[in-house]
C-alpha atoms as a PDB file:
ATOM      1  CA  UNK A   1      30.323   9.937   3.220  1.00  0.00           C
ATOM      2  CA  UNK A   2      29.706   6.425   4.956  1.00  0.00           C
ATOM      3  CA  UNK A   3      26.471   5.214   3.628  1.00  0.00           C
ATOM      4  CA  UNK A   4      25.575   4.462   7.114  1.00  0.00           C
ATOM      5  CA  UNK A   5      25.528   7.765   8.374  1.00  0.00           C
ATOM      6  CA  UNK A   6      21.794   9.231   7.800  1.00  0.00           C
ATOM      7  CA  UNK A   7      21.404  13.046   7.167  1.00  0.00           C
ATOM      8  CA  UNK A   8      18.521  14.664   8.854  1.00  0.00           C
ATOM      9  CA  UNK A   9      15.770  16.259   6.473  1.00  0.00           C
ATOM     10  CA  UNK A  10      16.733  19.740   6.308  1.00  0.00           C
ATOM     11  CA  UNK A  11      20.553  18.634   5.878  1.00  0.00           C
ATOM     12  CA  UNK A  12      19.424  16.244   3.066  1.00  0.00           C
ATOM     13  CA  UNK A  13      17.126  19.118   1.291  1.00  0.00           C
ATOM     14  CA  UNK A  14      19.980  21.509   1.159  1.00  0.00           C
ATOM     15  CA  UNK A  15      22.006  18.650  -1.262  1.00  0.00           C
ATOM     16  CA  UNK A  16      18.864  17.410  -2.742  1.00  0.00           C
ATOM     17  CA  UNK A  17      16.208  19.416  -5.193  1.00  0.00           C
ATOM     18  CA  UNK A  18      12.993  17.610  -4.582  1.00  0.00           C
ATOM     19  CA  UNK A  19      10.640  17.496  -8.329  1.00  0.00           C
ATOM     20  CA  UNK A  20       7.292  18.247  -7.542  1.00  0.00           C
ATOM     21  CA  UNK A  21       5.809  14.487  -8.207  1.00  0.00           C
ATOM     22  CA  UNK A  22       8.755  14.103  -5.453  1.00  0.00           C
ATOM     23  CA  UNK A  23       6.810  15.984  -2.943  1.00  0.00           C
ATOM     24  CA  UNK A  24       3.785  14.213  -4.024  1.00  0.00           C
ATOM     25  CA  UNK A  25       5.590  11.020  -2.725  1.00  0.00           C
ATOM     26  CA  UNK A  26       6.474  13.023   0.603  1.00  0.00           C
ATOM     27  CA  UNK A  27       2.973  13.477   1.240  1.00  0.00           C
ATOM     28  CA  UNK A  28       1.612  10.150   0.082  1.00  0.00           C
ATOM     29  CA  UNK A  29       3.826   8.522   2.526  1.00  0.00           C
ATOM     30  CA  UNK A  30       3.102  10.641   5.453  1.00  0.00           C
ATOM     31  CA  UNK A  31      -0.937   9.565   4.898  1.00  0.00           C
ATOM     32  CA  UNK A  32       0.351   6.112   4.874  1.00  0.00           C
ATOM     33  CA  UNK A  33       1.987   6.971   8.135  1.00  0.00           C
ATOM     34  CA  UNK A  34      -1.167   8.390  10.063  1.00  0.00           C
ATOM     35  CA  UNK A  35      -3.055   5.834   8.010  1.00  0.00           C
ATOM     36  CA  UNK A  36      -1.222   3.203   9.887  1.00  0.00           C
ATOM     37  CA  UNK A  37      -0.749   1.605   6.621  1.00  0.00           C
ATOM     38  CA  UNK A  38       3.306   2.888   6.011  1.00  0.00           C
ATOM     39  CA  UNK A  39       5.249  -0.563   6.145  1.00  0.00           C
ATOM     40  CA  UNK A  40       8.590   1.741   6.980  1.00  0.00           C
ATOM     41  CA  UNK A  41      10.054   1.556  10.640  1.00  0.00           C
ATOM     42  CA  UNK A  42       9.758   3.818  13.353  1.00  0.00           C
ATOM     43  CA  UNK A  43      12.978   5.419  12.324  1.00  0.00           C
ATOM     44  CA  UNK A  44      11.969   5.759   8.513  1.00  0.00           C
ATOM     45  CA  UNK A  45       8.528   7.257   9.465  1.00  0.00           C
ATOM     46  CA  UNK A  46      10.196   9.390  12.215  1.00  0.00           C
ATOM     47  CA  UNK A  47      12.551  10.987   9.108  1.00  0.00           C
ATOM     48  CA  UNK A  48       9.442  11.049   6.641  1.00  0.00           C
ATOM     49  CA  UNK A  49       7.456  12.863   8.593  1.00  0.00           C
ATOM     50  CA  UNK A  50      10.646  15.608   9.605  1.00  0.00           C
ATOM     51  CA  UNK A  51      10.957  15.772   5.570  1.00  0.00           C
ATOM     52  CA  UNK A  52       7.261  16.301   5.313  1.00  0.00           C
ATOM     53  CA  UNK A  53       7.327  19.191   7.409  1.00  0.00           C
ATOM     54  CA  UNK A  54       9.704  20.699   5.803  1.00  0.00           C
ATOM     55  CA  UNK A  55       8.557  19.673   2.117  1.00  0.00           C
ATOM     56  CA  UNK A  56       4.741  20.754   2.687  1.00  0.00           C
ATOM     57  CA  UNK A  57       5.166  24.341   1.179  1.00  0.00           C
ATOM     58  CA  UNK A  58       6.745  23.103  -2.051  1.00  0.00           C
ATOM     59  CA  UNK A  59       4.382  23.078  -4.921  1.00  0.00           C
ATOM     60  CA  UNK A  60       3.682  19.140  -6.107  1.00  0.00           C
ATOM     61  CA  UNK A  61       1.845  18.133  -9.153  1.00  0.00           C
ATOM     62  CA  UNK A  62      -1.222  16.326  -7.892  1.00  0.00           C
ATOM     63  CA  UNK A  63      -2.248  17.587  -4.169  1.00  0.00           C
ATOM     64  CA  UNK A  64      -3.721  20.788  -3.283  1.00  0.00           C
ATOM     65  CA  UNK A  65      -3.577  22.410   0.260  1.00  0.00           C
ATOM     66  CA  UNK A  66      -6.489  20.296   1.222  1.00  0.00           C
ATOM     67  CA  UNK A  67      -4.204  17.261   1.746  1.00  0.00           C
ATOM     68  CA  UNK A  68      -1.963  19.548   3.821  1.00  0.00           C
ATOM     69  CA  UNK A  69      -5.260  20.775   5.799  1.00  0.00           C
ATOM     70  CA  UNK A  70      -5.963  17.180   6.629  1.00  0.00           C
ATOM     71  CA  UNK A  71      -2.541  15.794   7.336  1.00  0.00           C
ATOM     72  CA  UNK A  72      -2.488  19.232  10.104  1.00  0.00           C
ATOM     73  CA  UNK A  73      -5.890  18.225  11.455  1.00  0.00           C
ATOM     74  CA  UNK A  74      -5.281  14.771  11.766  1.00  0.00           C
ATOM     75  CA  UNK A  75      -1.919  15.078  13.508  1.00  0.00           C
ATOM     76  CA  UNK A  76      -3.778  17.311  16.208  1.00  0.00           C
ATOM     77  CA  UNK A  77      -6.945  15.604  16.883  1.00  0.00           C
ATOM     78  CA  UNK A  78      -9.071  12.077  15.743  1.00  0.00           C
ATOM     79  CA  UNK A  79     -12.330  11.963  14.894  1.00  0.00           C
ATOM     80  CA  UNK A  80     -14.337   8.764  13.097  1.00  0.00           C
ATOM     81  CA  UNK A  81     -15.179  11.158  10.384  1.00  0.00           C
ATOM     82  CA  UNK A  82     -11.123  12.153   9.959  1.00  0.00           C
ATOM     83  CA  UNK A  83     -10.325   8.779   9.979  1.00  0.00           C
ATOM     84  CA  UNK A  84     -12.417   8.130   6.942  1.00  0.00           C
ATOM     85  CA  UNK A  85     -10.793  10.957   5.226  1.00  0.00           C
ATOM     86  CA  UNK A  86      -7.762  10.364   5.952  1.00  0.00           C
ATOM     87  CA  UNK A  87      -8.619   6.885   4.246  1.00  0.00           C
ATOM     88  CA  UNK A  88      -9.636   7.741   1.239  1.00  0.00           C
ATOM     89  CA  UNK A  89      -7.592  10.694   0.600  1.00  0.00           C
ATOM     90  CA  UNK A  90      -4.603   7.855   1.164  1.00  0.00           C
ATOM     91  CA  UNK A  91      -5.922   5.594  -1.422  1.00  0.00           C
ATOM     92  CA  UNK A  92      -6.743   8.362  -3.881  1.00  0.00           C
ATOM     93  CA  UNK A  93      -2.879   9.333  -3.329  1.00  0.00           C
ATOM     94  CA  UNK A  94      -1.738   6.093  -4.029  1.00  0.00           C
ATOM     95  CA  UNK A  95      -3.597   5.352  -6.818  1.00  0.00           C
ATOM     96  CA  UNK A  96      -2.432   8.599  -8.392  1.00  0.00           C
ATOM     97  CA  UNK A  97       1.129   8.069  -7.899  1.00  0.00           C
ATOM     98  CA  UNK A  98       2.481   4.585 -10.374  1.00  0.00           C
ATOM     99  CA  UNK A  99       4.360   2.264  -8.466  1.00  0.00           C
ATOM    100  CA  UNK A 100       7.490   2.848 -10.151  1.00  0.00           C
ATOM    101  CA  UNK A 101       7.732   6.374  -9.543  1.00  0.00           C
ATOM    102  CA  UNK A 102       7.159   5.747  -5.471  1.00  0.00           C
ATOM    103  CA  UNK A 103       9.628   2.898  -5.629  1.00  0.00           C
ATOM    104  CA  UNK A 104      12.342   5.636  -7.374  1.00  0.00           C
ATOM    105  CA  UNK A 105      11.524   7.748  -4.652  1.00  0.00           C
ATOM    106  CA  UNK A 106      12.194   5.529  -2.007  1.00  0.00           C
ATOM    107  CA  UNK A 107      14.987   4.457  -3.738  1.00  0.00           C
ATOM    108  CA  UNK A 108      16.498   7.440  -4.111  1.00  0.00           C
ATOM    109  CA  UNK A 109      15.824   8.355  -0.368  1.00  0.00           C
ATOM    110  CA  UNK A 110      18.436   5.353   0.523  1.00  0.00           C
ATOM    111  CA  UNK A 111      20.856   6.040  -2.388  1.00  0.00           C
ATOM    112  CA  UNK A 112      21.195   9.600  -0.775  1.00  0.00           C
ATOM    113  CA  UNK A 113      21.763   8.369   2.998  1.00  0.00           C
ATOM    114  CA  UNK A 114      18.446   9.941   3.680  1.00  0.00           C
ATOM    115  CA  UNK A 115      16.811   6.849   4.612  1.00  0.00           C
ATOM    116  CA  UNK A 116      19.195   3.484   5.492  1.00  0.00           C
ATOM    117  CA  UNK A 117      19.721   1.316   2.754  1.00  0.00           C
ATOM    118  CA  UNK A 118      17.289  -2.329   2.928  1.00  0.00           C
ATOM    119  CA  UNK A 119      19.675  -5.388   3.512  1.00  0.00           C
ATOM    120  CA  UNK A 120      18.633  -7.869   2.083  1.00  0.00           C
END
């Protein structure tokens, strides 16, 4: 496969078995996308949240349906008081996932052609 061609989500889930602190990630990234705090480009958010969708029924380790509950609210309406705990859930996420195991994630996103590779 070219490494420039990108597979959309539910391509890339058919090839790929996500673990559950995997789906964690998924769902950590998607607050940092309504969060406006997700460094990734519109394209990269745009595929994140098309894997989240299809990744939110899969058991992780660390979030309950609450996080799904708010991530559904918060894509449907804003309030100051959603904001907040949208906020805080965010931080709480990132703060229980280690740095290394997000960056492996992400990693493994672009070494899979789900996400395009970072020239540097």
């Amino acid at each position: 496969m070219n490494a420039h061609t990108l597979l959309p989500a539910d391509q890339w889930l058919k090839a790929q078995q996500l673990s559950p602190i995997e789906v964690d990630c998924v769902t950590t990234l998607m607050l940092k996308i309504i969060d406006g705090k997700c460094k990734m480009n519109s394209q990269d958010k745009t595929l994140i949240s098309e894997l989240y969708q299809l990744t939110q029924i899969q058991s992780g380790i660390l979030f309950d349906d609450t996080y799904h509950q708010l991530i559904a609210s918060a894509l449907t309406l804003t309030s100051e008081e959603l904001v907040d705990n949208v906020y805080e859930k965010r931080v709480l996420a990132e703060t229980q996932i280690s740095r290394p195991v997000m960056k492996a994630f992400k990693k493994r996103l672009r070494d899979t052609n789900f996400l395009p590779a970072i020239n540097k």
